[in-house]
Protein backbone atom coordinates (compact mmCIF):
# COMPACT_ATOMS: atom_id res chain seq x y z
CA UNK A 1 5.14 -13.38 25.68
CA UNK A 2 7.54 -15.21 23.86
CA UNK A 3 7.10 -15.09 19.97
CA UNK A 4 6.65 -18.18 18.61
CA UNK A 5 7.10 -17.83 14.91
CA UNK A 6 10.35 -16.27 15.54
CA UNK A 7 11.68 -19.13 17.87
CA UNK A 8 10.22 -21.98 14.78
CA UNK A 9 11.92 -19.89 12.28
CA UNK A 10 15.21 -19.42 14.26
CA UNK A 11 14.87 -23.51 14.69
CA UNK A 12 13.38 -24.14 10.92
CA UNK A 13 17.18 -21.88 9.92
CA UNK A 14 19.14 -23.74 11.95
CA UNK A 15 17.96 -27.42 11.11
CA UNK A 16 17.52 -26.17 7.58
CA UNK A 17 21.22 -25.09 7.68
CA UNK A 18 22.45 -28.16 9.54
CA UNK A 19 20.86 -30.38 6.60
CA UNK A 20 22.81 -28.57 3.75
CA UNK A 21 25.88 -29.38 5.81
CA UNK A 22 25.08 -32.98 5.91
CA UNK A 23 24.09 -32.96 2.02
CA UNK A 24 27.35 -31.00 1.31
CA UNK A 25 29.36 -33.59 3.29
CA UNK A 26 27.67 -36.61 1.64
CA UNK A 27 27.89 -35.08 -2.07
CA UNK A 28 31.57 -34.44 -1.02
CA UNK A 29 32.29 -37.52 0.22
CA UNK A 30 33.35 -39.80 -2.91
CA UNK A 31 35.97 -37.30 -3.77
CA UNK A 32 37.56 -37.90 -0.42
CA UNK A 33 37.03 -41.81 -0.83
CA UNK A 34 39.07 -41.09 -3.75
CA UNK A 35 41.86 -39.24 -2.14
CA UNK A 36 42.20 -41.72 0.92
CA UNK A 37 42.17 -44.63 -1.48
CA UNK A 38 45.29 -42.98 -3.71
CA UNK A 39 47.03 -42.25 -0.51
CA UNK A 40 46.57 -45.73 0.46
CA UNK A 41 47.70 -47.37 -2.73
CA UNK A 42 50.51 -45.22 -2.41
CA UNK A 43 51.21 -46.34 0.78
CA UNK A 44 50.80 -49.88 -0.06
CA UNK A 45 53.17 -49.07 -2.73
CA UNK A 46 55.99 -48.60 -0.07
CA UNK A 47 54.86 -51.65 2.10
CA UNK A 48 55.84 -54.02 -1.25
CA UNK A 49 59.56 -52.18 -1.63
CA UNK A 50 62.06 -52.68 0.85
CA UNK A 51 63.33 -49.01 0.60
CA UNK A 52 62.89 -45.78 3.00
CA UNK A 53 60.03 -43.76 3.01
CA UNK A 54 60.36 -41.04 1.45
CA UNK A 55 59.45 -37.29 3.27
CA UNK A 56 56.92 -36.86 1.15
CA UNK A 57 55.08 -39.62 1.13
CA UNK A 58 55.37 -39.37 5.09
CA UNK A 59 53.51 -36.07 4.38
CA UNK A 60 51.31 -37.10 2.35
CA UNK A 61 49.91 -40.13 4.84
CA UNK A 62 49.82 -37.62 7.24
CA UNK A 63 47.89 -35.58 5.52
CA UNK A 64 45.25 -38.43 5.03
CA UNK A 65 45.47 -38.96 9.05
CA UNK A 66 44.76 -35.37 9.78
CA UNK A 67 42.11 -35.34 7.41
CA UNK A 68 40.63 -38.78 8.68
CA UNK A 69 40.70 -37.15 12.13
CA UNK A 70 39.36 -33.46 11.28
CA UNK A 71 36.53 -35.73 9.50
CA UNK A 72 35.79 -37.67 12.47
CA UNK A 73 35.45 -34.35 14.70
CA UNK A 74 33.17 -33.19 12.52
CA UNK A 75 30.95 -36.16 11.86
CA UNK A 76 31.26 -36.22 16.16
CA UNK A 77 29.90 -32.80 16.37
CA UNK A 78 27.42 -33.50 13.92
CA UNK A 79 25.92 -35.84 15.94
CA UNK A 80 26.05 -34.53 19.19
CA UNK A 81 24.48 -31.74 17.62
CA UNK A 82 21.94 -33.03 16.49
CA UNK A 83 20.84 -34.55 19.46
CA UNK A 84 20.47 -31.03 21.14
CA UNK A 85 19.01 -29.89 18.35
CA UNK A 86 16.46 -32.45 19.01
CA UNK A 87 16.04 -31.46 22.20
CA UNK A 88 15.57 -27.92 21.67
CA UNK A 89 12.93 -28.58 19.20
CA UNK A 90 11.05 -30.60 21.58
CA UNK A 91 11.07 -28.30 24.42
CA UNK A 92 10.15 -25.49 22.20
CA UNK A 93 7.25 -27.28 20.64
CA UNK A 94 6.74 -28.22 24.44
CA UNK A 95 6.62 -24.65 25.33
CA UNK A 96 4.37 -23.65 22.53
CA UNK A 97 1.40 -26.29 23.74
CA UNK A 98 1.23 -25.39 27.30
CA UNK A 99 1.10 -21.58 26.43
CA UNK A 100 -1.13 -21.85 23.34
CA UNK A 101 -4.56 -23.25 23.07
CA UNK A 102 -4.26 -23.59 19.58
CA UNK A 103 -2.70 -27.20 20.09
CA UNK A 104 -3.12 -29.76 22.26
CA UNK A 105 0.15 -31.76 21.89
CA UNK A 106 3.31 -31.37 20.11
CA UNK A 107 2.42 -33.17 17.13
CA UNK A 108 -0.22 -31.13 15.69
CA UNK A 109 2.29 -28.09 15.46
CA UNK A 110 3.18 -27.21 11.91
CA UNK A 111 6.61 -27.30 12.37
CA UNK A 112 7.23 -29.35 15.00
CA UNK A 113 7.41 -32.93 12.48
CA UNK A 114 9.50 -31.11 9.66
CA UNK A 115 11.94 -29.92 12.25
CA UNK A 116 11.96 -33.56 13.99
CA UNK A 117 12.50 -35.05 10.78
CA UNK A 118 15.50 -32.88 10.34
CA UNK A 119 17.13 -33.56 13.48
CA UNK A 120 16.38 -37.54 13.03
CA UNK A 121 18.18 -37.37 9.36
CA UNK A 122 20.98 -35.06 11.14
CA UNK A 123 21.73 -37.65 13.99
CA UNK A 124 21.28 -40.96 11.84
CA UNK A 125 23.54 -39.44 8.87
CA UNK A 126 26.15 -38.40 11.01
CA UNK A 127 26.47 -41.51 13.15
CA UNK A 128 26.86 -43.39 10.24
CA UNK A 129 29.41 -41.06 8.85
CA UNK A 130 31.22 -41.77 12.01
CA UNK A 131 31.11 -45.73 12.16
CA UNK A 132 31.49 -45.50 8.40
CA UNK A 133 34.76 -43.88 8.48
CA UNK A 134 36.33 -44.81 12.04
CA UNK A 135 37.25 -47.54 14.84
CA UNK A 136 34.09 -49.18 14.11
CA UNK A 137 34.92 -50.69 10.81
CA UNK A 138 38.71 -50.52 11.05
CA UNK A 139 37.31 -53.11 14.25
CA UNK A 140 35.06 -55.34 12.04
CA UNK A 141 37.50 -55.08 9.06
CA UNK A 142 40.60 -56.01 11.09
CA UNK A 143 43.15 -57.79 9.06
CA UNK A 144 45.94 -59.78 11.19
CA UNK A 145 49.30 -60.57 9.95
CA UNK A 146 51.55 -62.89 11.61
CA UNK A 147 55.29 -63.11 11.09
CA UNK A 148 56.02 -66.29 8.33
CA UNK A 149 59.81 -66.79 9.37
CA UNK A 150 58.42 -68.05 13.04
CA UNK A 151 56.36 -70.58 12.67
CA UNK A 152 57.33 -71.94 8.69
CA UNK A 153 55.22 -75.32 9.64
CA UNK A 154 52.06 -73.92 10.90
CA UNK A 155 49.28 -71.36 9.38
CA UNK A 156 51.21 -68.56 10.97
CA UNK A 157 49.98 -65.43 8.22
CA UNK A 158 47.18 -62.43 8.12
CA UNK A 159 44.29 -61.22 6.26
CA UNK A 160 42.70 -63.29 3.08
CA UNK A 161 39.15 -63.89 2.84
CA UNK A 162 36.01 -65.28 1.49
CA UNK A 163 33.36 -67.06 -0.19
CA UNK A 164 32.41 -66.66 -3.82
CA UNK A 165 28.25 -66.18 -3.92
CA UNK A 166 27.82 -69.49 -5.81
CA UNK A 167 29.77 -71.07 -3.06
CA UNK A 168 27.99 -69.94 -0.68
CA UNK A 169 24.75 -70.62 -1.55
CA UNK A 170 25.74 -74.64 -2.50
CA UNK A 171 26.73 -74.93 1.21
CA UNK A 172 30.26 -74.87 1.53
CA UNK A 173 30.54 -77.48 -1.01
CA UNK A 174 34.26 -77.94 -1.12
CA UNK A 175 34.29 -79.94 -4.41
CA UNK A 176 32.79 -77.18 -6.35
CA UNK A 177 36.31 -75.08 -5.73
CA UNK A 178 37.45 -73.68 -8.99
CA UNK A 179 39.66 -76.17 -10.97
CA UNK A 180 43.01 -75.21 -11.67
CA UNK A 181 43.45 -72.84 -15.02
CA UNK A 182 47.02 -72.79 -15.14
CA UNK A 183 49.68 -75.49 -14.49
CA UNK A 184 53.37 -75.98 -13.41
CA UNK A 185 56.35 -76.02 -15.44
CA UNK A 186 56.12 -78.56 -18.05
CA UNK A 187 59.52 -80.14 -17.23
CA UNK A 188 58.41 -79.91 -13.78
CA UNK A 189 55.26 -82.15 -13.13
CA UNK A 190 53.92 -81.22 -9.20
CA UNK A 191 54.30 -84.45 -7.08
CA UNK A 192 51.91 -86.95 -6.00
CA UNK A 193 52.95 -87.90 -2.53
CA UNK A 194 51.45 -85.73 -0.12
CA UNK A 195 54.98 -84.91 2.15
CA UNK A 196 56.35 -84.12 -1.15
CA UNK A 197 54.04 -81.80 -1.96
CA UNK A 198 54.34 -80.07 1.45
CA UNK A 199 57.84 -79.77 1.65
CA UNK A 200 57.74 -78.27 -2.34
CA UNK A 201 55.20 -75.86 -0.86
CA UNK A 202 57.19 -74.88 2.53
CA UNK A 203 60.15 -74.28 0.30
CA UNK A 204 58.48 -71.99 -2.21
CA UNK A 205 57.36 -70.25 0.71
CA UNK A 206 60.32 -69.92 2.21
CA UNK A 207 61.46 -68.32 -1.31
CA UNK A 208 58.02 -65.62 -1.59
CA UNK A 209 56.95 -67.47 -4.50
CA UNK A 210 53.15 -67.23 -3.23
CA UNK A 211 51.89 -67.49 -7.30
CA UNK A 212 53.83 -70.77 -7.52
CA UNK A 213 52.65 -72.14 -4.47
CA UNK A 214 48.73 -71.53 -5.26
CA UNK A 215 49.23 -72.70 -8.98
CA UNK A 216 50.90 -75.91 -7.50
CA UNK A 217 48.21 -76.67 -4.98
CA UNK A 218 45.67 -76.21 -7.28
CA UNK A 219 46.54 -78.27 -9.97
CA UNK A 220 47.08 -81.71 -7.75
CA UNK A 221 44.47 -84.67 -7.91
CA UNK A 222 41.65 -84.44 -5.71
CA UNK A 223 42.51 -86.83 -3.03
CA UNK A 224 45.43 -84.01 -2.14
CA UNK A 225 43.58 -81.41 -2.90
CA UNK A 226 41.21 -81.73 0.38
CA UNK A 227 44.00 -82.76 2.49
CA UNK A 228 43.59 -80.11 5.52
CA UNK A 229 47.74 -79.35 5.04
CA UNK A 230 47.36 -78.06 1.90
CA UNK A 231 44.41 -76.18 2.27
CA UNK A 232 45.53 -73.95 4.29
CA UNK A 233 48.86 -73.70 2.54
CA UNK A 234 46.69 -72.70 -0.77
CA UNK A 235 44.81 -70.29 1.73
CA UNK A 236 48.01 -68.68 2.96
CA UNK A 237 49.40 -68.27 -0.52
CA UNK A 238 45.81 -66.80 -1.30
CA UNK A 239 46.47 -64.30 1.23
CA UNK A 240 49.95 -62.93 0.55
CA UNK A 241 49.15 -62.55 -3.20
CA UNK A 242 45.96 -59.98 -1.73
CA UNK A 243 48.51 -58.50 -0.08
CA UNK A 244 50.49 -57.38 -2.96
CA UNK A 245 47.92 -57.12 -5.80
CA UNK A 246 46.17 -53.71 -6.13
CA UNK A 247 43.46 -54.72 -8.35
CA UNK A 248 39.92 -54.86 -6.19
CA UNK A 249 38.20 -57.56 -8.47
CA UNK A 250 41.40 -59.81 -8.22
CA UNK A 251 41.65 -59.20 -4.57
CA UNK A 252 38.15 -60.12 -3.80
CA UNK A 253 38.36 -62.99 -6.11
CA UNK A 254 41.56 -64.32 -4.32
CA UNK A 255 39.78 -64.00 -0.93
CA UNK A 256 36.80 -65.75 -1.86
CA UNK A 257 39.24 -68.69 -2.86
CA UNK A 258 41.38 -67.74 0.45
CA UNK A 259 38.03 -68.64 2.39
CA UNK A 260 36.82 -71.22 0.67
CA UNK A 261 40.05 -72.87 1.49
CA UNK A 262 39.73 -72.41 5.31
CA UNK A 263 35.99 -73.39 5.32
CA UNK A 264 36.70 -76.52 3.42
CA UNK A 265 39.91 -77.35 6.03
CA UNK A 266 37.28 -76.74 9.22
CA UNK A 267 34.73 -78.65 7.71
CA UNK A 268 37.02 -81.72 7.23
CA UNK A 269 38.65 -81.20 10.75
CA UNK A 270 36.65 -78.52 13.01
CA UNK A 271 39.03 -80.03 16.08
CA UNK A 272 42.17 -78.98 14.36
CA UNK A 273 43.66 -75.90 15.76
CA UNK A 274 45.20 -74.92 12.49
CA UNK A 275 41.62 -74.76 10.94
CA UNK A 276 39.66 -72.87 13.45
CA UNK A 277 42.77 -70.29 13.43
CA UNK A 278 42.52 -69.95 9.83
CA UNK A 279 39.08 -69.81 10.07
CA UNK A 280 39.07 -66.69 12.54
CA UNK A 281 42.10 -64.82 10.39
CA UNK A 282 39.17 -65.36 6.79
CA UNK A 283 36.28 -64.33 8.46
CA UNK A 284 38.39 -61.10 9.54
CA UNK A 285 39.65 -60.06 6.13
CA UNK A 286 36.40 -61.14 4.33
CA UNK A 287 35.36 -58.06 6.43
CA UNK A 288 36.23 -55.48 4.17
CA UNK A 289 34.05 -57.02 1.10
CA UNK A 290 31.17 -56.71 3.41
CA UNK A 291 28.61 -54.33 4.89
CA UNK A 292 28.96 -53.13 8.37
CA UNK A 293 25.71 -55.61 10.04
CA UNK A 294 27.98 -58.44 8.71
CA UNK A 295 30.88 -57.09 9.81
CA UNK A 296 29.35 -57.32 13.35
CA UNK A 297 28.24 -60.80 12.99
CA UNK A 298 31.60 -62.00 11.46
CA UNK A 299 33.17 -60.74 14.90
CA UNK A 300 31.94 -62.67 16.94
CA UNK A 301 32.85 -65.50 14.51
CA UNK A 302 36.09 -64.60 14.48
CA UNK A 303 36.30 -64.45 18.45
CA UNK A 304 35.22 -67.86 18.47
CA UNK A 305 37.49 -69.42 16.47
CA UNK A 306 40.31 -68.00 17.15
CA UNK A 307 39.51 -68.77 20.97
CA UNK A 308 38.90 -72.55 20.00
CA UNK A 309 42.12 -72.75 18.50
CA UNK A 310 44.41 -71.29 21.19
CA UNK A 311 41.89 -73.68 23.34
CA UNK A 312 43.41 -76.61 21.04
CA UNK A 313 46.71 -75.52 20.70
CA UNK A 314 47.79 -73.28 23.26
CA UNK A 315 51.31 -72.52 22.87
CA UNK A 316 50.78 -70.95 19.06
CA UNK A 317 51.94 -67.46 19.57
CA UNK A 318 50.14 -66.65 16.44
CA UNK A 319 46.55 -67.15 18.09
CA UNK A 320 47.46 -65.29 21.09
CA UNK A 321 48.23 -62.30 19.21
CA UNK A 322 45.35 -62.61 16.98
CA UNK A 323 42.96 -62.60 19.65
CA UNK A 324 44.64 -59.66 21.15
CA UNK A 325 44.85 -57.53 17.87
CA UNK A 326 40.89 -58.48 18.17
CA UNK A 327 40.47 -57.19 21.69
CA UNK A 328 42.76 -54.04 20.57
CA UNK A 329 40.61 -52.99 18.21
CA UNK A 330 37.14 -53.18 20.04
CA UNK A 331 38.97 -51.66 23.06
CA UNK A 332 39.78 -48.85 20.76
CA UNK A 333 35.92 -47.95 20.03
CA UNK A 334 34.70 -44.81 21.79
CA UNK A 335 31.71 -45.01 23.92
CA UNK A 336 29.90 -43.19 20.99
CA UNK A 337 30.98 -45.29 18.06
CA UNK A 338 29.92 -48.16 20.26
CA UNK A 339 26.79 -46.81 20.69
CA UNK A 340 25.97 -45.60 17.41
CA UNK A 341 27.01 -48.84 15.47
CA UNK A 342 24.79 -50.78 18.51
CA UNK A 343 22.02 -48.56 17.27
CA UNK A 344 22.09 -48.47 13.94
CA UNK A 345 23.93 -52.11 12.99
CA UNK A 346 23.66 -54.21 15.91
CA UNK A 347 25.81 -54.73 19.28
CA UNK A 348 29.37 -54.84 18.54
CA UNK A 349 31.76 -57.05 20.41
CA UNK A 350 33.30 -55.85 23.63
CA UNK A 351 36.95 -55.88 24.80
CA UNK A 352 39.55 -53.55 26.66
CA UNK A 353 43.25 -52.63 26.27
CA UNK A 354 43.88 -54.84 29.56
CA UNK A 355 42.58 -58.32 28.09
CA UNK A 356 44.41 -57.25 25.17
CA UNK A 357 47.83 -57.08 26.80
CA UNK A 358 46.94 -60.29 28.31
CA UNK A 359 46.94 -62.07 24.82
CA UNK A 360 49.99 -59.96 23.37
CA UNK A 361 52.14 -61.05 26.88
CA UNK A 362 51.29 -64.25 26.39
CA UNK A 363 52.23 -64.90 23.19
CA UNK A 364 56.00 -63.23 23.83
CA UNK A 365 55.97 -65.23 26.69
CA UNK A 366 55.38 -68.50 24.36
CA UNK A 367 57.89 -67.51 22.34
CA UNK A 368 59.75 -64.24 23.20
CA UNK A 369 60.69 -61.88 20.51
CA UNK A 370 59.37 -63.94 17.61
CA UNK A 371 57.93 -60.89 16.55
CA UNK A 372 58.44 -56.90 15.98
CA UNK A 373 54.57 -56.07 15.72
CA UNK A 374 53.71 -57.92 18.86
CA UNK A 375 56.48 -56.31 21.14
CA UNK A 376 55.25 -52.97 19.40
CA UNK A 377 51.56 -53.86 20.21
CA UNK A 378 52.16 -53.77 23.56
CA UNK A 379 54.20 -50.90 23.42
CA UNK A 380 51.28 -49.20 22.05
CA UNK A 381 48.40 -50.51 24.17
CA UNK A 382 50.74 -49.41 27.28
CA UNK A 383 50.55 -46.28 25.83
CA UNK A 384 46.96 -46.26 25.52
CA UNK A 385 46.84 -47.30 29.28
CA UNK A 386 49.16 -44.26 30.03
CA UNK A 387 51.78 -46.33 31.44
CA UNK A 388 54.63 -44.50 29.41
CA UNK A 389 57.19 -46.09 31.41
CA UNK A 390 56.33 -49.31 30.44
CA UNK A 391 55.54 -48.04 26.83
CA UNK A 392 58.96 -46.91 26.79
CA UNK A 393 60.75 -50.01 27.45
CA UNK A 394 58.57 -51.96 25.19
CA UNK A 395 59.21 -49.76 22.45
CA UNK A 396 63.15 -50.26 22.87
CA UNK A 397 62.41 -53.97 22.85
CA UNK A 398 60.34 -54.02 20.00
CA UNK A 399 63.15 -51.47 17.87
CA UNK A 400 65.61 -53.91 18.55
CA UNK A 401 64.21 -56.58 17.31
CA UNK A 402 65.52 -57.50 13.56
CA UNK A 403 63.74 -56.57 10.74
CA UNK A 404 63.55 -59.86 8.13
CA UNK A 405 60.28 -58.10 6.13
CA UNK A 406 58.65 -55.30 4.24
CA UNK A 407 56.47 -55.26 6.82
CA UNK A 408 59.07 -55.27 9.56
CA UNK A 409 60.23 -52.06 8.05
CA UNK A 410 56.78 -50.61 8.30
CA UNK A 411 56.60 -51.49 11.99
CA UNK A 412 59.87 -49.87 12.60
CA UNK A 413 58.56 -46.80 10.94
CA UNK A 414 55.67 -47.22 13.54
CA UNK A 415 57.75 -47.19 16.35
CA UNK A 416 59.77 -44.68 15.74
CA UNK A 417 56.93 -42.53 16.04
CA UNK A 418 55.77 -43.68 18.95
CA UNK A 419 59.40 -43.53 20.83
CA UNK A 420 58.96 -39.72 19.48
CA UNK A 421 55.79 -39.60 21.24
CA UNK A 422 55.97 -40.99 24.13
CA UNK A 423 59.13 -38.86 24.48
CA UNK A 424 56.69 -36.04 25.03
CA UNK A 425 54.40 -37.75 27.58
């Protein structure tokens, strides 16, 4: 006959062991939430110049990628683990009952609840671990940008983001926005007349002068102030200042304005296509100030709106390619990350790399080459689909299409390495 105590204490060692793992990963973990966050910062850093990545920062961002990934293998393995474990420990306790008469069911074995409990913390820490660090949240937090030279009349920008708390509990009460605390050159009063305004706006745009633009359209009278055109035009400028300020606190507070902005322009106009579209590209970037169940929900928000505008306006390229970064990066989700965020935060969002090519084709087809990171988008979701062929040409379309921004140059960098891969296929 089997011995019992040794097969609990070969299980109580090995779940025992398994949990020190998980503690040591967990205890270890705000050290590497430190590392990845100076990587990115110093990645962000090279975004803002318009100069040539240096080899060593390459490095180093690899470095963060291979450590993201050996991270993710082991949070996987954790997990899967775990749920063997489980099973092991209930067909060992199962084992015990029917050849002991010491017990009648699995429960009233000494070891059999400790052991459970063990395998239950193993599999819940790890899953979170893995939708915690990987497509899950890089899904809900998805930031779009869209190219500003293409479309210089229309909302035609990327990720900003939300509500203040006090805002949010008065109800979206658009009068309550924060009044101005700066003001425009003296000599240079802002303008009264709406088209004025507009035009002074599109041309400091035009310029990158995305401080200027937000202290103008903050500081007019309150009957322009609610005018739909300029809030998204304070939204936008909102959104480009996140993108270059490093400082958490100001970044949050500049999304909560960035939001309030869009919510204020639906609520005035939910038909217009402009404010449902800004509405879906908020909701996105709020994202990343919140947890992963709101995350979920804010998906399908964003799916919405961005659907209703393209619904209103259906030859913006912008929308198109917003709903197919969206598609992208649920289409990207493993089976397991689906299932383990389903579990643990609610049923993500569902999409696949074909209805995602659908959306990027469509948009170059509205307006062909009006963008690097769409043509390299589809380059990359070919890929994905293993149609290298197709990869390939897309990726020679999407090189030779001129770079006008920082973030042009990024993409190029991004491409490059894909051409490089796919020359391996």
């Amino acid at each position: 006959m089997v011995n019992r105590g040794l097969l609990w204490s070969i299980l109580g060692v090995a779940g025992s062991a398994t949990a020190i793992v998980i503690a040591y990963r967990y205890l270890n973990t705000p050290v590497i939430e430190e590392t990845n966050h100076s990587v990115a910062n110093s990645v962000q850093e090279d975004v803002d110049e318009p100069e040539e990545v240096s080899k060593s920062e390459n490095i180093e961002t690899n470095s963060s990628h291979q450590l993201s990934m050996i991270q993710r293998e082991g949070s996987l393995f954790l997990s899967l683990f775990s749920l063997i474990f489980m099973l092991l420990v209930g067909l060992v306790g199962f084992f015990v009952v029917v050849t002991s008469n010491e017990a009648s069911s699995v429960a009233q074995l000494p070891m059999f609840p400790p052991l459970m409990w063990i395998t239950i913390g193993m599999f819940a820490a790890a899953s979170v671990e893995i939708v915690n660090r990987n497509n899950v949240l890089r899904a809900l937090g998805m930031t779009f940008t869209t190219e500003k030279a293409v479309f210089p009349n229309t909302p035609e920008d990327f990720n900003v983001i939300r509500e203040s708390s006090a805002t949010n509990s008065t109800g979206q009460n658009s009068s309550r926005r924060e009044q101005p605390d700066v003001t425009l050159d003296e000599e240079k009063p802002p303008p009264t007349d709406l088209v004025a305004v507009i035009d002074q706006a599109d041309e400091l745009f035009e310029q990158d002068q995305h401080d200027r633009i937000r202290t103008l359209l903050k500081s007019l009278p309150p009957a322009l102030t609610l005018d739909v055109e300029v809030l998204w035009r304070r939204a936008r400028a909102c959104n480009y200042l996140i993108d270059t300020n490093r400082d958490q606190n100001e970044k949050r507070k500049l999304a909560y304005e960035g939001l309030e902005c869009a919510e204020a322009a639906y609520s005035i106009n939910p038909s217009s296509a402009t404010s449902n579209k800004w509405m879906a590209i908020m909701t996105s970037s709020v994202g990343n100030f919140r947890d992963t169940k709101e995350k979920i929900a804010g998906a399908y928000v964003i799916r919405d709106h961005i659907q209703r505008a393209i619904e209103l306006d259906p030859l913006d390229a912008t929308s198109h390619n917003i709903l197919g970064q969206w598609c992208l990066a649920f289409a990207d989700m493993s089976w397991f990350e689906k299932k383990a965020a389903a579990a643990l935060f609610g049923k993500p969002p569902t999409a696949t790399y074909e209805d995602a090519l659908e959306h990027f084709f469509s948009a170059e087809n509205i307006s062909p080459g009006f963008w690097k990171r769409n043509a390299f988008l589809i380059a990359q979701t070919m890929a994905k689909l293993k149609r290298f062929d197709e990869a390939q040409k897309w990726t020679a379309q999407a090189k030779g299409i001129e770079i006008k921004t920082a973030e042009d140059k990024q993409v190029q960098e991004s491409i490059i390495k894909l051409e490089r891969d796919l020359r391996n296929k």
